[in-house]
PDB file of N, CA and C in Angstrom:
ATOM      1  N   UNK A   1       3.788  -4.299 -15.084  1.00  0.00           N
ATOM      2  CA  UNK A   1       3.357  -4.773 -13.780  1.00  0.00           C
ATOM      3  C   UNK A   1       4.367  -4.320 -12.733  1.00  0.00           C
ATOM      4  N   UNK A   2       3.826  -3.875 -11.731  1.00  0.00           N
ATOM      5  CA  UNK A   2       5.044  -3.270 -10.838  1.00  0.00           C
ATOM      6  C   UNK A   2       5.365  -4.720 -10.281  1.00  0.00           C
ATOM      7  N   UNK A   3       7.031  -4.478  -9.262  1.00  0.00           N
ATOM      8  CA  UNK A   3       7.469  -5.418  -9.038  1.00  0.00           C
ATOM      9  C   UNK A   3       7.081  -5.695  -7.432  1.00  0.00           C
ATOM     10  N   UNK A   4       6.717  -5.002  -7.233  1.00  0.00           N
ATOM     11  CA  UNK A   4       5.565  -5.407  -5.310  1.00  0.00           C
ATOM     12  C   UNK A   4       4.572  -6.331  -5.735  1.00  0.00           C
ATOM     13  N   UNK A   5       4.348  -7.034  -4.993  1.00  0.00           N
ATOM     14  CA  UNK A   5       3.370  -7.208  -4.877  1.00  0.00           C
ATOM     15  C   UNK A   5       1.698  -7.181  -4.304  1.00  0.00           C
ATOM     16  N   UNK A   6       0.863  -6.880  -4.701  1.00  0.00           N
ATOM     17  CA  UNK A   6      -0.723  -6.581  -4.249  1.00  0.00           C
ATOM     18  C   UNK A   6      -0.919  -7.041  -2.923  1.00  0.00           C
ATOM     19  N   UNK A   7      -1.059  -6.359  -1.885  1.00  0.00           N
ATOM     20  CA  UNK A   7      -1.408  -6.298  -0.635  1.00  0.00           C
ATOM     21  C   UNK A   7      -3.127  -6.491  -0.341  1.00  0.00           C
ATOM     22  N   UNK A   8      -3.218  -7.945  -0.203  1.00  0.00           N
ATOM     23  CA  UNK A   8      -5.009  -7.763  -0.041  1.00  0.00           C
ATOM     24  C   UNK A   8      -5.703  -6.997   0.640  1.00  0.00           C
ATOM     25  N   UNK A   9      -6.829  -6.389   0.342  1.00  0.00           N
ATOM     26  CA  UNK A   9      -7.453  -5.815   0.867  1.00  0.00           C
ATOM     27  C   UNK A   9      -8.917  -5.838   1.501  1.00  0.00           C
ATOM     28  N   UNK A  10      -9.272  -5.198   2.577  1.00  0.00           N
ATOM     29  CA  UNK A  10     -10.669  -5.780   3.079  1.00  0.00           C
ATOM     30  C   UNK A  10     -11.439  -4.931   2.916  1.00  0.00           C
ATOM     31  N   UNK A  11     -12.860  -5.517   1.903  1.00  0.00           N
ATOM     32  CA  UNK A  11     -13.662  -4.457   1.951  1.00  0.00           C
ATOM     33  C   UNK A  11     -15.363  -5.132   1.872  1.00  0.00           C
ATOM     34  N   UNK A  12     -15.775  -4.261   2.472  1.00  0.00           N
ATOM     35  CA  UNK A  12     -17.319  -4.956   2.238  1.00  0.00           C
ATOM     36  C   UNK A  12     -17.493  -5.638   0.704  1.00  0.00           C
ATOM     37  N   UNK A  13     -18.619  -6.651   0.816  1.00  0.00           N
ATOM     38  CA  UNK A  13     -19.197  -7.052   0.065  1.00  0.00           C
ATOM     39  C   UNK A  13     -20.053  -5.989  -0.849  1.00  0.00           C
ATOM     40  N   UNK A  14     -19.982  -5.796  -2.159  1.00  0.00           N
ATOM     41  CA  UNK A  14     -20.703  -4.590  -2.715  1.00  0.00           C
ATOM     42  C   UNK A  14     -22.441  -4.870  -3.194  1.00  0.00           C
ATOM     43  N   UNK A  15     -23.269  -4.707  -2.574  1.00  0.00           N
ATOM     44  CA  UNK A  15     -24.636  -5.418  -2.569  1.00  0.00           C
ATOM     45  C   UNK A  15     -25.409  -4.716  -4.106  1.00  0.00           C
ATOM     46  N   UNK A  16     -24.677  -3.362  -4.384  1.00  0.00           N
ATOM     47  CA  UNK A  16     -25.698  -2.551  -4.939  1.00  0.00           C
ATOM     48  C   UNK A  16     -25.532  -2.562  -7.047  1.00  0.00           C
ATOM     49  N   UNK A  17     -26.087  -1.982  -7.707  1.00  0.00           N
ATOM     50  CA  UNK A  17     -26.014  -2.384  -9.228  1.00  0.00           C
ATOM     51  C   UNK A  17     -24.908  -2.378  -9.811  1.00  0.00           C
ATOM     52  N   UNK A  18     -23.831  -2.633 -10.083  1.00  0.00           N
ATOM     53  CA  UNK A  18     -22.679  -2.586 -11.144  1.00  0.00           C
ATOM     54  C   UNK A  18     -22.977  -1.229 -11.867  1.00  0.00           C
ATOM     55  N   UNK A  19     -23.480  -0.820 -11.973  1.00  0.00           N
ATOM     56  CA  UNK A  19     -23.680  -0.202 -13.823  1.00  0.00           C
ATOM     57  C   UNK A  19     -24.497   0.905 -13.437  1.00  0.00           C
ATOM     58  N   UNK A  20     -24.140   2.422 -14.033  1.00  0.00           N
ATOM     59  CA  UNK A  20     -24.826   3.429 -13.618  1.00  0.00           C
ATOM     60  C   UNK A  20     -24.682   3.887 -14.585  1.00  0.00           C
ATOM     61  N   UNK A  21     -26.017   4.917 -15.319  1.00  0.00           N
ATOM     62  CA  UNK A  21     -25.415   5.505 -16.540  1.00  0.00           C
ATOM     63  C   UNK A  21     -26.764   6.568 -16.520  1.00  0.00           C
ATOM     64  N   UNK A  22     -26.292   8.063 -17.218  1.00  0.00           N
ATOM     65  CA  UNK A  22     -27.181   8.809 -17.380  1.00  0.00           C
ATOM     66  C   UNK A  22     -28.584   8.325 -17.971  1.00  0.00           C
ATOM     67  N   UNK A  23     -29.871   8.806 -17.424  1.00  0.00           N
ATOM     68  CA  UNK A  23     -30.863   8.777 -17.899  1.00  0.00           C
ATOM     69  C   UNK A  23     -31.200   9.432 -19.298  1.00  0.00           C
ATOM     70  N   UNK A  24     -31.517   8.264 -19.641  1.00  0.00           N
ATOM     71  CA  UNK A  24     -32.434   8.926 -21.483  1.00  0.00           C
ATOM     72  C   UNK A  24     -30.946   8.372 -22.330  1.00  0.00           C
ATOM     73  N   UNK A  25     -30.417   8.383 -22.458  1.00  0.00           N
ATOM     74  CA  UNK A  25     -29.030   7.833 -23.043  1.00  0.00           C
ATOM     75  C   UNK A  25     -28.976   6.748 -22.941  1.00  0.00           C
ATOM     76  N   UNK A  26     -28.496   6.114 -24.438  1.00  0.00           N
ATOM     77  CA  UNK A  26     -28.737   4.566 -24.579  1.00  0.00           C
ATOM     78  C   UNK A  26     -27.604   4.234 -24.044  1.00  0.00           C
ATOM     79  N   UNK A  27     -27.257   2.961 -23.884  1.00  0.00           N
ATOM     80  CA  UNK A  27     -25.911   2.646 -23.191  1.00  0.00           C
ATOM     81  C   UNK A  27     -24.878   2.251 -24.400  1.00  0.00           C
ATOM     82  N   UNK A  28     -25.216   1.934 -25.514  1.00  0.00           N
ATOM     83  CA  UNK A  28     -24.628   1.697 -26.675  1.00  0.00           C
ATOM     84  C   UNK A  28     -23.523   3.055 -26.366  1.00  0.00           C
ATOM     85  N   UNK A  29     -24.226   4.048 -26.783  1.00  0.00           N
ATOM     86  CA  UNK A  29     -23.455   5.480 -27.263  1.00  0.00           C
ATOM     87  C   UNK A  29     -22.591   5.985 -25.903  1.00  0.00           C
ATOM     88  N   UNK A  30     -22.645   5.200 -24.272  1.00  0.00           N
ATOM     89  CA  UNK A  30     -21.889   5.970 -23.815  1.00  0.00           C
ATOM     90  C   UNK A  30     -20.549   5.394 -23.407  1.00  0.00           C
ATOM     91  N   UNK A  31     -19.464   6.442 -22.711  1.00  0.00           N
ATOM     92  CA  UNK A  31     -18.039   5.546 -22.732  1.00  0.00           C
ATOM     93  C   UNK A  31     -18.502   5.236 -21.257  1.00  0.00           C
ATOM     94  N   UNK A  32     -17.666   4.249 -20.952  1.00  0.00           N
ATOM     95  CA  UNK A  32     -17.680   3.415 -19.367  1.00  0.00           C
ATOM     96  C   UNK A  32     -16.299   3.881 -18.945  1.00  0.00           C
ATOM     97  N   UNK A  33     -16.922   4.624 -17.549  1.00  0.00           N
ATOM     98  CA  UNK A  33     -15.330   4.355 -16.578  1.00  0.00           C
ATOM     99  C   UNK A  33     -15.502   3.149 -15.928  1.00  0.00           C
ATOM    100  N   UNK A  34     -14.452   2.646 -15.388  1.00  0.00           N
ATOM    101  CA  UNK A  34     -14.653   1.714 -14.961  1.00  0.00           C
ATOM    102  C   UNK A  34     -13.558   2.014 -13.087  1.00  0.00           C
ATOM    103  N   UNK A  35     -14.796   1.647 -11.547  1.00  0.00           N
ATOM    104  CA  UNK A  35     -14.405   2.058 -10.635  1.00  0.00           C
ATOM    105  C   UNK A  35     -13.834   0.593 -10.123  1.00  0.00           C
ATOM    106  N   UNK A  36     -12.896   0.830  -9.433  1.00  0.00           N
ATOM    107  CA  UNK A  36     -12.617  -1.069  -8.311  1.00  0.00           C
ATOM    108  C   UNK A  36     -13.498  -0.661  -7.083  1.00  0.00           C
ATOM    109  N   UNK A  37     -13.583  -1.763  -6.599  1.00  0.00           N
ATOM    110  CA  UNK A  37     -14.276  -1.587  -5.440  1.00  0.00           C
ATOM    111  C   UNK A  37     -13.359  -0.834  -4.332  1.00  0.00           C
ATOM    112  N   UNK A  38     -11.777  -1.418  -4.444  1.00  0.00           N
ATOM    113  CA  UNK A  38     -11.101  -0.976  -3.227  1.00  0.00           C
ATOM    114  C   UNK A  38     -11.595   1.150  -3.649  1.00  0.00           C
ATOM    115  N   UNK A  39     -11.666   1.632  -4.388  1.00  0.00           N
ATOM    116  CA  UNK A  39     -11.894   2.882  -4.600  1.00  0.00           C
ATOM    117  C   UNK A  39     -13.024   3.333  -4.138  1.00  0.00           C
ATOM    118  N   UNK A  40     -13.955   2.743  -4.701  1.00  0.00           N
ATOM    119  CA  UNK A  40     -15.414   2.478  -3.940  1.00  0.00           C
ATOM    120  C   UNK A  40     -15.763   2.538  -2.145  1.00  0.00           C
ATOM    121  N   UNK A  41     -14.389   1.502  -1.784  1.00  0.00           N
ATOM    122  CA  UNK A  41     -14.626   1.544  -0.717  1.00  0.00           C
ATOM    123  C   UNK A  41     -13.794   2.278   0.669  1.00  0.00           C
ATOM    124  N   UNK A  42     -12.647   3.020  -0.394  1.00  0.00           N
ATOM    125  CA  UNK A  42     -11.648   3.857   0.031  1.00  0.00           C
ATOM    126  C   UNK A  42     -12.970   5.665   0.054  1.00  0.00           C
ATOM    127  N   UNK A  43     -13.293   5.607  -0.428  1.00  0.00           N
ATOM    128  CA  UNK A  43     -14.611   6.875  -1.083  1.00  0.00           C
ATOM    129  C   UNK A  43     -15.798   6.893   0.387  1.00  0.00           C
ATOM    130  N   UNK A  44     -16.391   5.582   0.271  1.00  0.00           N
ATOM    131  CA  UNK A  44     -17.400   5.203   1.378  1.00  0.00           C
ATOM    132  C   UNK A  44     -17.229   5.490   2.841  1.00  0.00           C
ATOM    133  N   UNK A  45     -15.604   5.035   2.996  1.00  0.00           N
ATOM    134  CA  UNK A  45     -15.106   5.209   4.517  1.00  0.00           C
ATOM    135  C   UNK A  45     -15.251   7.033   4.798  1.00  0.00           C
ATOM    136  N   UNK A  46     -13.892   7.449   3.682  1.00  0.00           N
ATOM    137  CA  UNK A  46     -13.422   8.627   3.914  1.00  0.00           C
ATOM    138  C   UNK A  46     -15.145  10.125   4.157  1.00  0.00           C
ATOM    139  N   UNK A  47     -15.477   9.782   2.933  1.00  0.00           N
ATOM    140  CA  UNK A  47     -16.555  10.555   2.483  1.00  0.00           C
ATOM    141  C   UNK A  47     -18.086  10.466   2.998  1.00  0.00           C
ATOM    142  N   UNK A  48     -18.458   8.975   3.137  1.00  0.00           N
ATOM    143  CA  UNK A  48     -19.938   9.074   3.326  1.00  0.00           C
ATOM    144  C   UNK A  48     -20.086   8.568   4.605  1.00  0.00           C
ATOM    145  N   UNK A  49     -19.049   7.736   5.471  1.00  0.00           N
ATOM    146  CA  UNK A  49     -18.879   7.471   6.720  1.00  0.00           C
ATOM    147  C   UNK A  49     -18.065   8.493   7.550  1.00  0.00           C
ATOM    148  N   UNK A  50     -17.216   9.630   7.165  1.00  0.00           N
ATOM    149  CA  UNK A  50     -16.364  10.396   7.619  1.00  0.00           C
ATOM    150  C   UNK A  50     -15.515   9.488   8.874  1.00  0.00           C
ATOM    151  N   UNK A  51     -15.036   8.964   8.124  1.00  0.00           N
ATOM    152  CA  UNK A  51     -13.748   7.893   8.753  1.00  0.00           C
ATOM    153  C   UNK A  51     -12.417   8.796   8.018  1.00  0.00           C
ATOM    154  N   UNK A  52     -11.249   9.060   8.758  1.00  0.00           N
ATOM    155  CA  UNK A  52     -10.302   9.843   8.794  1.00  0.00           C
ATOM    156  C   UNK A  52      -9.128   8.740   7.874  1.00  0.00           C
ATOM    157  N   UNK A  53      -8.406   8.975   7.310  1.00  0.00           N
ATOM    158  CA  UNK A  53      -7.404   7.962   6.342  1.00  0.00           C
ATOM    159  C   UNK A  53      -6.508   7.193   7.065  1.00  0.00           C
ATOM    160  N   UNK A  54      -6.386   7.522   8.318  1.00  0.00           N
ATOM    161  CA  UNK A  54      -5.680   6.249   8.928  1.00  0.00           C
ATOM    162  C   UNK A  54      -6.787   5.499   9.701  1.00  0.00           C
ATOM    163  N   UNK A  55      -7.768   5.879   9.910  1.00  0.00           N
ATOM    164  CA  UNK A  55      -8.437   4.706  10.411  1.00  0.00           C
ATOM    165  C   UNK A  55      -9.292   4.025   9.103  1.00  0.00           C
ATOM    166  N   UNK A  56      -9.161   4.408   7.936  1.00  0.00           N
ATOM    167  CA  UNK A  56      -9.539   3.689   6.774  1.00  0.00           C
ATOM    168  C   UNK A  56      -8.587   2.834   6.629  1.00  0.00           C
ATOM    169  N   UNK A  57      -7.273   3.081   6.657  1.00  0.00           N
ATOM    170  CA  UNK A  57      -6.252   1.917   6.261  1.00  0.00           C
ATOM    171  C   UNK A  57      -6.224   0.740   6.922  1.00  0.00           C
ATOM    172  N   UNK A  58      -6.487   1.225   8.220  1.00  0.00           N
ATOM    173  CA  UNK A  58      -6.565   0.146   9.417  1.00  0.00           C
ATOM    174  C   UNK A  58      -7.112  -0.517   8.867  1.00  0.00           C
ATOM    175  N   UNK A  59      -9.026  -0.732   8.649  1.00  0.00           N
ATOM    176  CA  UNK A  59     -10.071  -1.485   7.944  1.00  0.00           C
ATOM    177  C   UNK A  59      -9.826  -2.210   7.010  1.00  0.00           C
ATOM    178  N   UNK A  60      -9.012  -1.521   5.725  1.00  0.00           N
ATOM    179  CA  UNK A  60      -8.691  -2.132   4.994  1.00  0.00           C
ATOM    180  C   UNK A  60      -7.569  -3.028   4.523  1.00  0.00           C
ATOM    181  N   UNK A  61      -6.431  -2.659   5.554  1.00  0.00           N
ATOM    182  CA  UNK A  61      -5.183  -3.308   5.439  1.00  0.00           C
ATOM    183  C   UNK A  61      -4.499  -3.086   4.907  1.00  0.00           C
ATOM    184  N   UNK A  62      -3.927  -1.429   4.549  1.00  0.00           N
ATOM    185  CA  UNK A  62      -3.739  -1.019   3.573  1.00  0.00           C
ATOM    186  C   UNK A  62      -2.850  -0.112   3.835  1.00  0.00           C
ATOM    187  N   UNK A  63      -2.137   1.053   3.579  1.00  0.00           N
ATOM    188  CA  UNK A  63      -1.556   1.799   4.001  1.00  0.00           C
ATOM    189  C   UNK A  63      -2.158   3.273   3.605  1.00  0.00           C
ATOM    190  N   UNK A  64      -1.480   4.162   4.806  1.00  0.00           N
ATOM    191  CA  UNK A  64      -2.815   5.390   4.666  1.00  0.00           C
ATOM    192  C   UNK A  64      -2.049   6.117   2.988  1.00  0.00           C
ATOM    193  N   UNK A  65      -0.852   5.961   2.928  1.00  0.00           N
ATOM    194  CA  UNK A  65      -0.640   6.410   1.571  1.00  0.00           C
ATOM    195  C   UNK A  65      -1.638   5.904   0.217  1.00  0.00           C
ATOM    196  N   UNK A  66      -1.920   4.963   0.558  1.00  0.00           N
ATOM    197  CA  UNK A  66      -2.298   3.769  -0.693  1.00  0.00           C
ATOM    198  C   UNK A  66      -3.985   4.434  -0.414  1.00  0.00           C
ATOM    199  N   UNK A  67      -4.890   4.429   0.525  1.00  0.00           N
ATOM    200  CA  UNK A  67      -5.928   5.357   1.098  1.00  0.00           C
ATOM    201  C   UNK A  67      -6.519   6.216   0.351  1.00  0.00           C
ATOM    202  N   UNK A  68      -5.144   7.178   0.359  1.00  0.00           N
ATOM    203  CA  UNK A  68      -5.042   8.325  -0.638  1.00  0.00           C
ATOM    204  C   UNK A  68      -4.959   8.128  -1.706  1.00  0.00           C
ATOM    205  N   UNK A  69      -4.104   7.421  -2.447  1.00  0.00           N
ATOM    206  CA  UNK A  69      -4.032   7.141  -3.712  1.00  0.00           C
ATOM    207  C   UNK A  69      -5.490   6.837  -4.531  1.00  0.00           C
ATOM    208  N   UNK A  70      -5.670   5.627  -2.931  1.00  0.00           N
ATOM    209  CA  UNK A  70      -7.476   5.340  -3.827  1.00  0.00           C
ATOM    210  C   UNK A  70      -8.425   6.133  -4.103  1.00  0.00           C
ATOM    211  N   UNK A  71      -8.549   7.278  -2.971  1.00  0.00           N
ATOM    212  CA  UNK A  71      -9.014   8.690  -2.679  1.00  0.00           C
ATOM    213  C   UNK A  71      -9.345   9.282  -4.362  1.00  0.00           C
ATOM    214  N   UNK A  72      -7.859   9.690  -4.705  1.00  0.00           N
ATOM    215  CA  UNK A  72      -7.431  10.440  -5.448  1.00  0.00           C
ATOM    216  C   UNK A  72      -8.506   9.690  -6.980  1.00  0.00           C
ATOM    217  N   UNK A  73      -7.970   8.738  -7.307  1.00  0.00           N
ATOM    218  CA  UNK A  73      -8.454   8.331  -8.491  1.00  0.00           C
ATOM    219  C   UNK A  73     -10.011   7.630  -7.973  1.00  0.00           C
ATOM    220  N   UNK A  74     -10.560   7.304  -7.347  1.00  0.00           N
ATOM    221  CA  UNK A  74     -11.838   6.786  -7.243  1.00  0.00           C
ATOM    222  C   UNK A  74     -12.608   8.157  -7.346  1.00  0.00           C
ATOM    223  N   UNK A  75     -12.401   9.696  -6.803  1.00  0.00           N
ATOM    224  CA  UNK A  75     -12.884  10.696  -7.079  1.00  0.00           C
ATOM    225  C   UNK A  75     -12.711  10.843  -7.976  1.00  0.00           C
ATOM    226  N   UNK A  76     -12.065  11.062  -8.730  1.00  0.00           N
ATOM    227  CA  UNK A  76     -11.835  11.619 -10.233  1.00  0.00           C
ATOM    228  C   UNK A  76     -12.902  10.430 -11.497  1.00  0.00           C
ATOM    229  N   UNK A  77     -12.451   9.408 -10.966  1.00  0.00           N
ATOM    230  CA  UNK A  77     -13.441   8.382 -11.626  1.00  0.00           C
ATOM    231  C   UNK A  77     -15.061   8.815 -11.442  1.00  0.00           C
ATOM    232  N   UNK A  78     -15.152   8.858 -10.659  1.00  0.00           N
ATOM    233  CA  UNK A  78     -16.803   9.636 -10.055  1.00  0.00           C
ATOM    234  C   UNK A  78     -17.008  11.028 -10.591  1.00  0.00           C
ATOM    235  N   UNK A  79     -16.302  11.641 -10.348  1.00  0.00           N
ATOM    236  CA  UNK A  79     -16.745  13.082 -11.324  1.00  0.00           C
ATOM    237  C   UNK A  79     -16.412  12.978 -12.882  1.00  0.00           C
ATOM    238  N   UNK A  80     -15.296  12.263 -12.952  1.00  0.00           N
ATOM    239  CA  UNK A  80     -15.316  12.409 -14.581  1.00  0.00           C
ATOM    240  C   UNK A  80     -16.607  11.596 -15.089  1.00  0.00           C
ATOM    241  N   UNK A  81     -17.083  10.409 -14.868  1.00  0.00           N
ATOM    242  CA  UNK A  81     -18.387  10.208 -15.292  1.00  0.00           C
ATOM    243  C   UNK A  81     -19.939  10.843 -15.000  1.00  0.00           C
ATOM    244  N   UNK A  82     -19.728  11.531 -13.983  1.00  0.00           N
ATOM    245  CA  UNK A  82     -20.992  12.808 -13.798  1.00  0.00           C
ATOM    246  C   UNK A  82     -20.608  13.955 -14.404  1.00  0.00           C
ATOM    247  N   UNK A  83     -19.858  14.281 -14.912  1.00  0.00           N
ATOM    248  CA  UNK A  83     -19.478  15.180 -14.939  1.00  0.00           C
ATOM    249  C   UNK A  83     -19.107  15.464 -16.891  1.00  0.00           C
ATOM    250  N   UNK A  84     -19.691  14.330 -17.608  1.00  0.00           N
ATOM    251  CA  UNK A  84     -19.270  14.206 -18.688  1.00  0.00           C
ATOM    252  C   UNK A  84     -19.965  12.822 -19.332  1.00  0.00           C
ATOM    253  N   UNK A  85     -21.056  13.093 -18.310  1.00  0.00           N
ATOM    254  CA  UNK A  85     -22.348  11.736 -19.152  1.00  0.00           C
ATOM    255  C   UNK A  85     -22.002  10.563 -19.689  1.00  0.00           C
ATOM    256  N   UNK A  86     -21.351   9.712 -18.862  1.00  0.00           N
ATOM    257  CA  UNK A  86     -20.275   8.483 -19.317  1.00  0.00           C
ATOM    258  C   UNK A  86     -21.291   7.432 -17.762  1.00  0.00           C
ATOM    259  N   UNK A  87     -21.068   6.721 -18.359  1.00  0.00           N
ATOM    260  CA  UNK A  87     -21.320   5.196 -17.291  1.00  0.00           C
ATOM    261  C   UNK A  87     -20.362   5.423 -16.625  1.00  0.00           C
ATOM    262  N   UNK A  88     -20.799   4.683 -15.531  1.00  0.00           N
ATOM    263  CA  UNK A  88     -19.409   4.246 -14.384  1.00  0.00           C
ATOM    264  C   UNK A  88     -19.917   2.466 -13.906  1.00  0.00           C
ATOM    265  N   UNK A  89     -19.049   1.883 -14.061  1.00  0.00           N
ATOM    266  CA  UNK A  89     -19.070   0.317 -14.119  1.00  0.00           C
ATOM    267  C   UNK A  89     -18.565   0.093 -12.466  1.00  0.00           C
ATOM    268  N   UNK A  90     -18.953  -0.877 -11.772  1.00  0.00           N
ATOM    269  CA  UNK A  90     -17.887  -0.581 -10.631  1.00  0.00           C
ATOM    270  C   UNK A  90     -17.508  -2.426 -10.747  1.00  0.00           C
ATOM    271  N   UNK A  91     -15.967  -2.627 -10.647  1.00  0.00           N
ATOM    272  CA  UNK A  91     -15.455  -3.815 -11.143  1.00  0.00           C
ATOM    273  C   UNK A  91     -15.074  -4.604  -9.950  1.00  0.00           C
ATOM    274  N   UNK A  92     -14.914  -5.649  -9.691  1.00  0.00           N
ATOM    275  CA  UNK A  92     -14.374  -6.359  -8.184  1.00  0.00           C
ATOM    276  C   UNK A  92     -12.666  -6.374  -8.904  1.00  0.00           C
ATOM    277  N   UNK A  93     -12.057  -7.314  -7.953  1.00  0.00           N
ATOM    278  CA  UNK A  93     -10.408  -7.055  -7.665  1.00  0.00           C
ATOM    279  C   UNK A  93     -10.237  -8.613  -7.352  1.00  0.00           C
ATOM    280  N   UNK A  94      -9.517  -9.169  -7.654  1.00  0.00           N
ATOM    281  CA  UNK A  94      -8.990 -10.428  -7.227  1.00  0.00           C
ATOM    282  C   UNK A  94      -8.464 -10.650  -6.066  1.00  0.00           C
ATOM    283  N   UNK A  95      -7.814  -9.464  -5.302  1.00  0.00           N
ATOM    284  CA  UNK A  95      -7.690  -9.152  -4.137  1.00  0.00           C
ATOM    285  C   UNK A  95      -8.244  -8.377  -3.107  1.00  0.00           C
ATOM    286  N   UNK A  96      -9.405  -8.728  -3.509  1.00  0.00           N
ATOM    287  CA  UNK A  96     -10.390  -7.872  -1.994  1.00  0.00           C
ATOM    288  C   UNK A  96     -10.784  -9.019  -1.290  1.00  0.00           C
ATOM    289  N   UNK A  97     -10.784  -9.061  -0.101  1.00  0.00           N
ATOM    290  CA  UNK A  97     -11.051 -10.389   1.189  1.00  0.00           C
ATOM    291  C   UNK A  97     -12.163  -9.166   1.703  1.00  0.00           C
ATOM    292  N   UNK A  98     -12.952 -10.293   2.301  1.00  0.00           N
ATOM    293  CA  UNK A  98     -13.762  -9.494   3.773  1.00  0.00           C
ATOM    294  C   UNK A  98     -13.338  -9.226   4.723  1.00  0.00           C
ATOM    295  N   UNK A  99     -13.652  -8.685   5.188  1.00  0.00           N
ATOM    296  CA  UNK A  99     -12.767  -8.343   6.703  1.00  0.00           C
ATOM    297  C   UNK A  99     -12.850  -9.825   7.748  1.00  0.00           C
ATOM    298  N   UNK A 100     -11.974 -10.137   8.549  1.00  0.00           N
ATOM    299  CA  UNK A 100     -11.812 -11.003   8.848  1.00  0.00           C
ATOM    300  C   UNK A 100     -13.020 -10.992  10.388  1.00  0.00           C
ATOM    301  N   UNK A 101     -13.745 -12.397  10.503  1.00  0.00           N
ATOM    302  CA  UNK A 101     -14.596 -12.593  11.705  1.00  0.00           C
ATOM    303  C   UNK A 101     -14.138 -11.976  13.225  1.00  0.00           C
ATOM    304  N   UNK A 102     -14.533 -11.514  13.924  1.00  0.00           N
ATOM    305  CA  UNK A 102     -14.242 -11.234  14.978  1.00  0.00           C
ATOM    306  C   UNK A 102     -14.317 -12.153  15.844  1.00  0.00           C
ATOM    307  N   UNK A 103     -15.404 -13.657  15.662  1.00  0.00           N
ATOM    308  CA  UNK A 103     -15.280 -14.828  15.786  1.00  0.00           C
ATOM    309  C   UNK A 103     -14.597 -15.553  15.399  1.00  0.00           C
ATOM    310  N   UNK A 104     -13.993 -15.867  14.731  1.00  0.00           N
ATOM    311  CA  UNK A 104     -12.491 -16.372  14.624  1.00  0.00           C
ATOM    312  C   UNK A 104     -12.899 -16.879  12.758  1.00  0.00           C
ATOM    313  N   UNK A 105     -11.948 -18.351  12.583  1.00  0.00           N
ATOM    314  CA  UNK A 105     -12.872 -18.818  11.327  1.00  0.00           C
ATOM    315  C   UNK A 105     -13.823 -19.199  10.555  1.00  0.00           C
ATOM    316  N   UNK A 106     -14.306 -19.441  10.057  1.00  0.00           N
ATOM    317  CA  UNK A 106     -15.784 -20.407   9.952  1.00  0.00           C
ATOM    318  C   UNK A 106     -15.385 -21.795   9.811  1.00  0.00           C
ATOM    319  N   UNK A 107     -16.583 -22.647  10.607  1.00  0.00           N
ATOM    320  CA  UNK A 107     -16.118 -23.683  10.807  1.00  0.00           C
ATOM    321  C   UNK A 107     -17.508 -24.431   9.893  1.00  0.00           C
ATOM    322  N   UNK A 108     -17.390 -24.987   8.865  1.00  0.00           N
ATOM    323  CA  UNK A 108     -18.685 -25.838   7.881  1.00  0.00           C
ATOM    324  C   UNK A 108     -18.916 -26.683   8.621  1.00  0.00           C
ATOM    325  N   UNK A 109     -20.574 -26.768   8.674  1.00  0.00           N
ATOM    326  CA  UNK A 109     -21.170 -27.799   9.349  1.00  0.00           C
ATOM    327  C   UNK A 109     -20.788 -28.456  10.427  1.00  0.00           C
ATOM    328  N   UNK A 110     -19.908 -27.154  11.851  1.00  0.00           N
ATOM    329  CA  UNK A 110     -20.343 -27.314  13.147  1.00  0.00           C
ATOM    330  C   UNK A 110     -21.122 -26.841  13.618  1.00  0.00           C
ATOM    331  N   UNK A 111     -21.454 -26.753  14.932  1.00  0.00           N
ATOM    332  CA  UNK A 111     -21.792 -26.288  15.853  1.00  0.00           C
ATOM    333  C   UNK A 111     -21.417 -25.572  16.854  1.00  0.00           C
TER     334      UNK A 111
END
């Protein structure tokens, strides 16, 4: 365990299936990568939103090094399972928060 400690991170809520795996292939026989969301959502900004790595860090709270890092292995996680007929699992984090309200906190059962 490194001796830092985990810097939370903010990332959307992930709405879509856990579990992806080649067609016609039973799931018994294949290996699982397994993605975090912060990778997932380090991937989403950079790649399918074309958000630049320091304004990803911003979002996430994160540092643009750490960005990259996620960059680095959330791609490789993604091609090595397309790329070699394996599942890809995508896992939550004990430390992912939502991004914080722009309205401030939530307040239960005011008004």
């Amino acid at each position: 365990m490194s001796p830092w400690q985990r810097r939370y991170r903010f990332c959307r809520p992930f709405q879509g299936a856990s579990l992806y795996k080649p067609q016609g292939v039973p799931g018994c026989d294949l290996e699982i990568v397994e993605l975090e969301k912060d990778e997932l959502e380090a991937v989403r900004f950079c790649d399918y939103e074309d958000v630049d790595q320091e304004e990803a860090a911003k979002r996430m709270n994160i540092s643009r090094g750490t960005v990259q890092r996620l960059l680095y292995s959330g791609r490789k996680k993604i091609l090595d399972a397309i790329l070699h007929s394996k599942a890809l699992r995508i896992i939550g984090h004990e430390q992912i928060l939502p991004p914080p309200s722009p309205f401030g906190p939530r307040r239960w059962g005011r008004r």
